[in-house]
Protein backbone atom coordinates (compact mmCIF):
# COMPACT_ATOMS: atom_id res chain seq x y z
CA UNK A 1 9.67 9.62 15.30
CA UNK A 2 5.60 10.02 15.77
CA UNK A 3 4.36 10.18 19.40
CA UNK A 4 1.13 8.19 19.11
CA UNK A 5 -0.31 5.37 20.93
CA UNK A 6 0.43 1.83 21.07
CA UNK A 7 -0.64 -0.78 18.62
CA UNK A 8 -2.02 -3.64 20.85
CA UNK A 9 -4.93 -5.42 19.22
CA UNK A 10 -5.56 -9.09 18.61
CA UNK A 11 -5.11 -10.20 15.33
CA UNK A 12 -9.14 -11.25 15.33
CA UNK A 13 -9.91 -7.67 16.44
CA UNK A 14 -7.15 -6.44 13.45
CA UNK A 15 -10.23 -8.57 11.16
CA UNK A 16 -12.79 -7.60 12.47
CA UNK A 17 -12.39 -3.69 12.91
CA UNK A 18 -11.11 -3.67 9.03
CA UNK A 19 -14.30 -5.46 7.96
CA UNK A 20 -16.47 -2.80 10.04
CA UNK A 21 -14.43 0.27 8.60
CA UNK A 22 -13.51 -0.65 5.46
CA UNK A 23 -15.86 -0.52 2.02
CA UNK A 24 -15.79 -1.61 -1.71
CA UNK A 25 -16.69 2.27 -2.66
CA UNK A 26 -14.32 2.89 -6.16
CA UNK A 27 -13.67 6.98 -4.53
CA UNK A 28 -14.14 9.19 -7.98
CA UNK A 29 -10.78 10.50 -7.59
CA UNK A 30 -9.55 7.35 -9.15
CA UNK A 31 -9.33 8.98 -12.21
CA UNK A 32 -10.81 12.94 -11.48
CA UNK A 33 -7.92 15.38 -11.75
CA UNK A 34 -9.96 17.60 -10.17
CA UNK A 35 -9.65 15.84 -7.15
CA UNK A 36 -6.65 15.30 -5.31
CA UNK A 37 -6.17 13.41 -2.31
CA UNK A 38 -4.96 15.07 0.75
CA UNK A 39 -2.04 13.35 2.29
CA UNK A 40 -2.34 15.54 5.82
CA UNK A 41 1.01 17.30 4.83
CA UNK A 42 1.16 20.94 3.72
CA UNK A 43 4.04 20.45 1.28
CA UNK A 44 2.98 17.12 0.14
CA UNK A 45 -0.21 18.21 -0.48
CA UNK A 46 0.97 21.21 -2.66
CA UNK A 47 3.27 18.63 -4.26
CA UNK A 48 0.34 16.40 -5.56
CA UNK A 49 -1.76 19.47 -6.55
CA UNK A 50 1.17 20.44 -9.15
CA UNK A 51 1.50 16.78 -10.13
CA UNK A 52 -2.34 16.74 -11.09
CA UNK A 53 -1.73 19.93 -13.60
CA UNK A 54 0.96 18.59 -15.43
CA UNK A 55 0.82 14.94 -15.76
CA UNK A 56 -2.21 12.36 -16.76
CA UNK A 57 -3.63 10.37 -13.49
CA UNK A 58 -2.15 6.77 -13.58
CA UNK A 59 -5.01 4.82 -11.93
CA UNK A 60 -3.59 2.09 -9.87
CA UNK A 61 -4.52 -0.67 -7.40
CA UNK A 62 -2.34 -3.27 -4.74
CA UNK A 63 -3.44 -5.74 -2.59
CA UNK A 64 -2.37 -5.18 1.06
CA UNK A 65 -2.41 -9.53 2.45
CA UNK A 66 -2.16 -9.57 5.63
CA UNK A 67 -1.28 -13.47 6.43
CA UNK A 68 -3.92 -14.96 8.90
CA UNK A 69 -0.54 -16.59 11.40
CA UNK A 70 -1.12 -16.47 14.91
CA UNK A 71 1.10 -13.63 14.85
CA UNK A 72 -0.33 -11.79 11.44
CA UNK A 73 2.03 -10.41 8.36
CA UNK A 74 1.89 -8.44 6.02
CA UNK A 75 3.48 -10.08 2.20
CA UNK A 76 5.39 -7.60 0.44
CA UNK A 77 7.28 -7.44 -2.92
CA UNK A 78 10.87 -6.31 -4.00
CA UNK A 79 10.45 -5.09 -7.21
CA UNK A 80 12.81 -6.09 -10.07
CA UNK A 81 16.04 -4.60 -10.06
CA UNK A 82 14.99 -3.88 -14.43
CA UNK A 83 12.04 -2.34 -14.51
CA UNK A 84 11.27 1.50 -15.61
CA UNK A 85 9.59 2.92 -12.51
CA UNK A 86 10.57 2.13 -8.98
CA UNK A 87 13.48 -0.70 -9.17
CA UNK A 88 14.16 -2.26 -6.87
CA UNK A 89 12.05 -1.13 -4.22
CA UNK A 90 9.89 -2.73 -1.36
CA UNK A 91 5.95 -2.75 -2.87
CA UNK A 92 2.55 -4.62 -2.48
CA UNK A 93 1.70 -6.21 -5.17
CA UNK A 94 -0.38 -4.15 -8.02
CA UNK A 95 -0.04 -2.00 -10.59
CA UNK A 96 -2.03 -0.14 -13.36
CA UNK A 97 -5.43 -0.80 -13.49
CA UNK A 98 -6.03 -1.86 -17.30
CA UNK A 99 -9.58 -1.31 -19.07
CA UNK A 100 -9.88 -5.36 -19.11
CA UNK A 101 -10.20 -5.25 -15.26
CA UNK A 102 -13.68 -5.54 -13.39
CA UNK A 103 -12.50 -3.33 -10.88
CA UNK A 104 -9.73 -2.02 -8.49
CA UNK A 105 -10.19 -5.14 -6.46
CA UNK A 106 -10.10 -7.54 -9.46
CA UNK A 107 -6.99 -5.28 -10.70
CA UNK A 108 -5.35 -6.11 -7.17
CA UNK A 109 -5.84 -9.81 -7.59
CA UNK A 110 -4.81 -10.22 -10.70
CA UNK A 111 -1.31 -8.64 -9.93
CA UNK A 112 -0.64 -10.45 -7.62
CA UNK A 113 -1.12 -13.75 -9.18
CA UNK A 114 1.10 -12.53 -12.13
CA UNK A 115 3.51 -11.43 -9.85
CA UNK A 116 3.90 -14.16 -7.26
CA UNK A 117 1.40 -16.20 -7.65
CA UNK A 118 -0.67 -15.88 -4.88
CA UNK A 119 -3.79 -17.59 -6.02
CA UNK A 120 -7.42 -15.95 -5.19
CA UNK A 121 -8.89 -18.61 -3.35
CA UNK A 122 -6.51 -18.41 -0.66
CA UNK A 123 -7.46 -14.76 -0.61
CA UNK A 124 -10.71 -12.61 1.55
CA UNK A 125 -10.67 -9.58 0.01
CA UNK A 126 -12.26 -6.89 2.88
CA UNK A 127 -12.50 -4.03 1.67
CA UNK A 128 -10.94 -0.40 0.30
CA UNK A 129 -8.10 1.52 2.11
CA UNK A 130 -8.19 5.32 1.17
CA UNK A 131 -6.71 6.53 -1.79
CA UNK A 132 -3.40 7.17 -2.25
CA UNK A 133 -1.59 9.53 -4.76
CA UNK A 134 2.37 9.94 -5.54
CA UNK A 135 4.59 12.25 -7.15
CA UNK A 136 4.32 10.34 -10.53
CA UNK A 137 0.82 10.52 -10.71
CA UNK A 138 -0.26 7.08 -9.78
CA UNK A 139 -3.55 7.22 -7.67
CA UNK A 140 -2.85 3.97 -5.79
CA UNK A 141 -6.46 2.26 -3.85
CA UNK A 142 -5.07 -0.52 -1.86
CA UNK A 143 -7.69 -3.61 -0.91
CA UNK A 144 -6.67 -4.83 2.56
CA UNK A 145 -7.24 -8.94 2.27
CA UNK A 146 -7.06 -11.46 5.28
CA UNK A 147 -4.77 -14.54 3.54
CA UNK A 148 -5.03 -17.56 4.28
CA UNK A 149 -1.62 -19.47 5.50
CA UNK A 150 -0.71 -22.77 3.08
CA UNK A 151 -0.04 -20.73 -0.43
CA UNK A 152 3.32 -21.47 -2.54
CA UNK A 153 4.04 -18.53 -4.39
CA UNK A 154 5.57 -18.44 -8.04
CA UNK A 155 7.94 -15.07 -8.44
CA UNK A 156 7.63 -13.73 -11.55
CA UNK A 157 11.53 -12.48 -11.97
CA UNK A 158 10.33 -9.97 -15.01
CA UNK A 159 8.70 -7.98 -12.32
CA UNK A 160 9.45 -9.32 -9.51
CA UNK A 161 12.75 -10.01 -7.41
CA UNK A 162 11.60 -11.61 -4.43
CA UNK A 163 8.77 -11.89 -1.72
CA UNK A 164 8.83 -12.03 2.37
CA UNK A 165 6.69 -11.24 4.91
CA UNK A 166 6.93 -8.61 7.68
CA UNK A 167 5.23 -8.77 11.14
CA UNK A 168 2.12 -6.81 11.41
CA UNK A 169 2.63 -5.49 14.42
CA UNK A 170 6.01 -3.97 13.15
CA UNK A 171 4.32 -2.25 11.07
CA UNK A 172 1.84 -1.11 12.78
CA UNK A 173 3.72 0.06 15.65
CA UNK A 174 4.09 3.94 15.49
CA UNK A 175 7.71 3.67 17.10
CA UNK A 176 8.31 2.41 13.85
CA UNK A 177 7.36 4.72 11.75
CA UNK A 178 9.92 6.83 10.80
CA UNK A 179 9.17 10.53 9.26
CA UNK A 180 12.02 11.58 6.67
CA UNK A 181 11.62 14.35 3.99
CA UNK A 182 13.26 16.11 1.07
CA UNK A 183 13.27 19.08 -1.57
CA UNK A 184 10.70 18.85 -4.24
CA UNK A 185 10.64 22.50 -6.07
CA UNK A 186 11.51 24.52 -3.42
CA UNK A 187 9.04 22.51 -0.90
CA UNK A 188 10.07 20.25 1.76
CA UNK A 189 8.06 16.72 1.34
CA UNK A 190 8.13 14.28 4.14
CA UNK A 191 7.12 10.38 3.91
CA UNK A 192 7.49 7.46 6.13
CA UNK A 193 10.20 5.00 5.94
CA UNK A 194 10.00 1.61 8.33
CA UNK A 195 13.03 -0.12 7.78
CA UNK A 196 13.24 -3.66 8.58
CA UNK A 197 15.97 -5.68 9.33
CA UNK A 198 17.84 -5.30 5.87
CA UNK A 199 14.46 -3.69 3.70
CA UNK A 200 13.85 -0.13 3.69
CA UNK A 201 10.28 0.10 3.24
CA UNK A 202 10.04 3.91 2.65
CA UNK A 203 7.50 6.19 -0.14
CA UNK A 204 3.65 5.18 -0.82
CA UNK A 205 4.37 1.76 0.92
CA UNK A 206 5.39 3.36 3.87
CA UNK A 207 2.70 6.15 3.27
CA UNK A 208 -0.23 3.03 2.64
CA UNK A 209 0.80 1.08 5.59
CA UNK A 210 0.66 4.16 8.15
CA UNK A 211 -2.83 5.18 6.52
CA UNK A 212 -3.72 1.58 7.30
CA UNK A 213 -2.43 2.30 11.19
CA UNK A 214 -4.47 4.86 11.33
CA UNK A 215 -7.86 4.23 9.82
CA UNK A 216 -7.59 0.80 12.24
CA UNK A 217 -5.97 1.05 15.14
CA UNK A 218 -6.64 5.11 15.66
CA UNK A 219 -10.35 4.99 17.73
């Protein structure tokens, strides 16, 4: 476990400090190879600098909705148990950002209407989160959106298993942010894993949702 502080803001201060820190600034390693994002973690770092040599960047976006409740969520995604890359696992919902798409924001929205049907105009998009890359080469760049409460969502079971919602301050409690790790080449990794109740949110969702702890709720 991570000895940091507490995560005890209002759910109007969670707003309002995301909308002061956060920008719509596309960062240009998006798609430069030349520049890799720094995860803070020697042998994840090292890890990501040998992914960027040998495999093309896979420019990605997710939405991150946090549900305006009186006690905020955060909507996540279990990815079908089918699909090619990641099955199964607990998500945002994204995914490649096609040539079609405006931008990484309009990539994020469209997602997640296809996937559960979470329609825009329930949706305040705020702003950027930093970018995020994984061992597969995906550059992820999450928007962070304030929700509003009243949507019906439609899962899309091609991509899609099912949808639920996970306290935000769960998630942003550090006491809840577990740090595992494993062998990658010879290198020990590490990445977060917050398991909840019967999910195990774990990898770049984990690794998103801590960056999100951090860029908010750190002074």
């Amino acid at each position: 476990m991570l000895k940091t502080g507490p995560a005890a803001i209002s759910s109007a201060e969670f707003f309002d400090r995301t909308r002061a820190r956060l920008r719509f600034e596309v960062p240009p390693g998006l798609i430069d190879p030349n520049i890799v994002p720094q995860s803070g973690d020697q042998g994840t770092d090292r890890m990501l600098r040998i992914i960027a040599r040998e495999q093309p960047i896979r420019p990605a976006a997710v939405l991150i909705p946090v549900v305006d409740h009186a006690q905020p969520t955060v909507l996540l995604t279990q990815r079908a148990a089918h699909l090619n890359d990641h099955a199964g696992q607990i998500s945002f919902p994204g995914g490649k950002i096609d040539t079609t798409d405006a931008s990484p924001l309009d990539t994020a929205l469209r997602e997640a209407e296809e996937e559960i049907g979470l329609g825009r105009e329930f949706i305040d998009p705020i702003g950027y989160l930093d970018l995020y890359a994984t061992g597969f080469g995906f550059r992820i760049l999450p928007t962070v959106a304030r929700v509003r409460p009243g949507f019906k969502l439609r899962i899309n079971k091609s991509e899609v298993d099912d949808a639920f919602e996970v306290p935000l301050a769960f998630l942003m409690d550090p006491a809840n942010h577990q740090v595992h790790s494993k062998e990658f080449r010879g290198m020990e990794r590490s990445y977060y894993a917050m398991p909840f109740a019967e999910r195990y949110i774990w990898g770049a969702t984990a690794g998103i949702l801590r960056v999100l702890y951090e860029r908010i709720y750190l002074p």
